[in-house]
Every structure is written in C-alpha cells, then in structure tokens.
Protein backbone atom coordinates (compact mmCIF):
# COMPACT_ATOMS: atom_id res chain seq x y z
CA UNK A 1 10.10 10.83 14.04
CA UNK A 2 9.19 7.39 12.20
CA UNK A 3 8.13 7.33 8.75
CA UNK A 4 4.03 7.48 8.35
CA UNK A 5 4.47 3.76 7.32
CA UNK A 6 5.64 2.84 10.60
CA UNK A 7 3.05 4.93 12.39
CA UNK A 8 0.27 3.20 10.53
CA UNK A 9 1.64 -0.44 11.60
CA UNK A 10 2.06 1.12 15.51
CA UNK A 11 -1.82 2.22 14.78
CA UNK A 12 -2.54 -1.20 13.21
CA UNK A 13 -1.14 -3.13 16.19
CA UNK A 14 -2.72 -1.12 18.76
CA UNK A 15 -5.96 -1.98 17.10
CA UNK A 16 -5.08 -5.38 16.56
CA UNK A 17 -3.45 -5.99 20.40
CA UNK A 18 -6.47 -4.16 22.13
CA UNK A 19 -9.56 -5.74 19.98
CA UNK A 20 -7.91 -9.20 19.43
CA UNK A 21 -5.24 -9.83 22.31
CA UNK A 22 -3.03 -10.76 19.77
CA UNK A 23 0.24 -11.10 21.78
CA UNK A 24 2.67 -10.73 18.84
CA UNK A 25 0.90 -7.35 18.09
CA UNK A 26 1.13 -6.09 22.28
CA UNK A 27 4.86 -7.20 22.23
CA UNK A 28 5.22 -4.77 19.04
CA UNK A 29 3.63 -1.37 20.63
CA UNK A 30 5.44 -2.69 23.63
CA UNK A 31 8.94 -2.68 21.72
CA UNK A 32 8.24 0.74 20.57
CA UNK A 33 6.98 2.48 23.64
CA UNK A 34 9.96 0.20 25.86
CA UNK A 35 7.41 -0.88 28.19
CA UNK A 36 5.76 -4.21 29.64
CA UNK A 37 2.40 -3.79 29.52
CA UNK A 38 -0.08 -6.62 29.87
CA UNK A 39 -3.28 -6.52 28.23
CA UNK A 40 -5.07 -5.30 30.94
CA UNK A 41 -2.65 -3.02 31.53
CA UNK A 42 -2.84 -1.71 28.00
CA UNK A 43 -6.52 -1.91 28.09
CA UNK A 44 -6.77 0.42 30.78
CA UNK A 45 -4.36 2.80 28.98
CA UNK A 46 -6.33 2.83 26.04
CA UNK A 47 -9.80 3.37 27.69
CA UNK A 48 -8.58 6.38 30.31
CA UNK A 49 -7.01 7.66 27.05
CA UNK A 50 -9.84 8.18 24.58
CA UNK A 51 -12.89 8.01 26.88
CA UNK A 52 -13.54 11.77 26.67
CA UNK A 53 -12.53 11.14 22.58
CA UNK A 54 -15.88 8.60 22.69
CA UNK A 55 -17.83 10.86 24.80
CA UNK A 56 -17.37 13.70 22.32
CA UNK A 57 -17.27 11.79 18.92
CA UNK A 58 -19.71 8.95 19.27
CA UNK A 59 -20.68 6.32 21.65
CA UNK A 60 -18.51 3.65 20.46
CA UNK A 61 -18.26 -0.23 22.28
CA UNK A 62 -16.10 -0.10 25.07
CA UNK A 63 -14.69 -3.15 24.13
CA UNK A 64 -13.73 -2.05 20.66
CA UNK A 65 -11.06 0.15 19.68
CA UNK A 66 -11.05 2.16 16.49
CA UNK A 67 -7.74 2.78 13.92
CA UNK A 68 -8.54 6.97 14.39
CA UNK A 69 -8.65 6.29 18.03
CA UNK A 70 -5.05 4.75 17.95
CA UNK A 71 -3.91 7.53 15.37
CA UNK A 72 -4.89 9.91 17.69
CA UNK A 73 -3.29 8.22 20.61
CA UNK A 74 -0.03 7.55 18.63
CA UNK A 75 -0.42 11.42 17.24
CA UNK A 76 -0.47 12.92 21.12
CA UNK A 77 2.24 10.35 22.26
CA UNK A 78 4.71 12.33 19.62
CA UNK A 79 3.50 15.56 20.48
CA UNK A 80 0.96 16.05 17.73
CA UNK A 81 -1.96 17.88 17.82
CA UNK A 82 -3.85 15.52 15.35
C-alpha cells in the first residue's frame, strides 16, 4: 500500500483529469494504474463506476466528479471497503 499522501494526490488527479481534462493529471492515474486510458475512456470508467454511488447519495452533475467519489473509487481499487 501507498502512503495516505499519495492516495490523496491519486484522488486529487482523478478529480482534476475527469472535471478539467488536464492531461498531465490523466497521464498520472494512468502511471499508477499502468494503463492508457483516454479521457473518454476514463470518463466512462468513472461514470459506470459510481453511478449507483450518485443514485444512492445524491443526484450529483454527470459531468462533475467529486474528491469522495474518487476516494471511494481509489478505496475499492485496493480492496477497501471505504
């Protein structure tokens, strides 16, 4: 496991790839997961991810993703419950 520092910049740039296409940030959670994912591609990740999350929590823009979305995303990825 990473240190919780590192988790909260993976969180950070998911946010950051996924609400502002920032490419440096996608190349970053790319890195880490050792994957190629466009935007779209990530996008689409994301959104299959925590669309039952949104429907249970809150209606939230689909457009916009949250920093306790991507915790919780980053959290399952490592086999955490929360």
């Amino acid at each position: 496991m990473l240190p919780v520092d590192a988790y909260d910049r993976l969180a950070a740039d998911l946010v950051t790839a996924f609400n502002s296409r920032d490419d440096a940030a996608l190349a970053r959670v790319n890195q880490h997961y050792r994957r190629s994912f466009t935007f779209d591609d990530s996008w689409a990740e994301i959104w299959r991810r925590v669309y039952s999350f949104r429907q249970r929590a809150f209606n939230a823009p689909a457009s916009h993703l949250e920093s306790s979305e991507a915790q919780v995303l980053i959290a399952q990825d490592e086999g955490l419950s929360s």
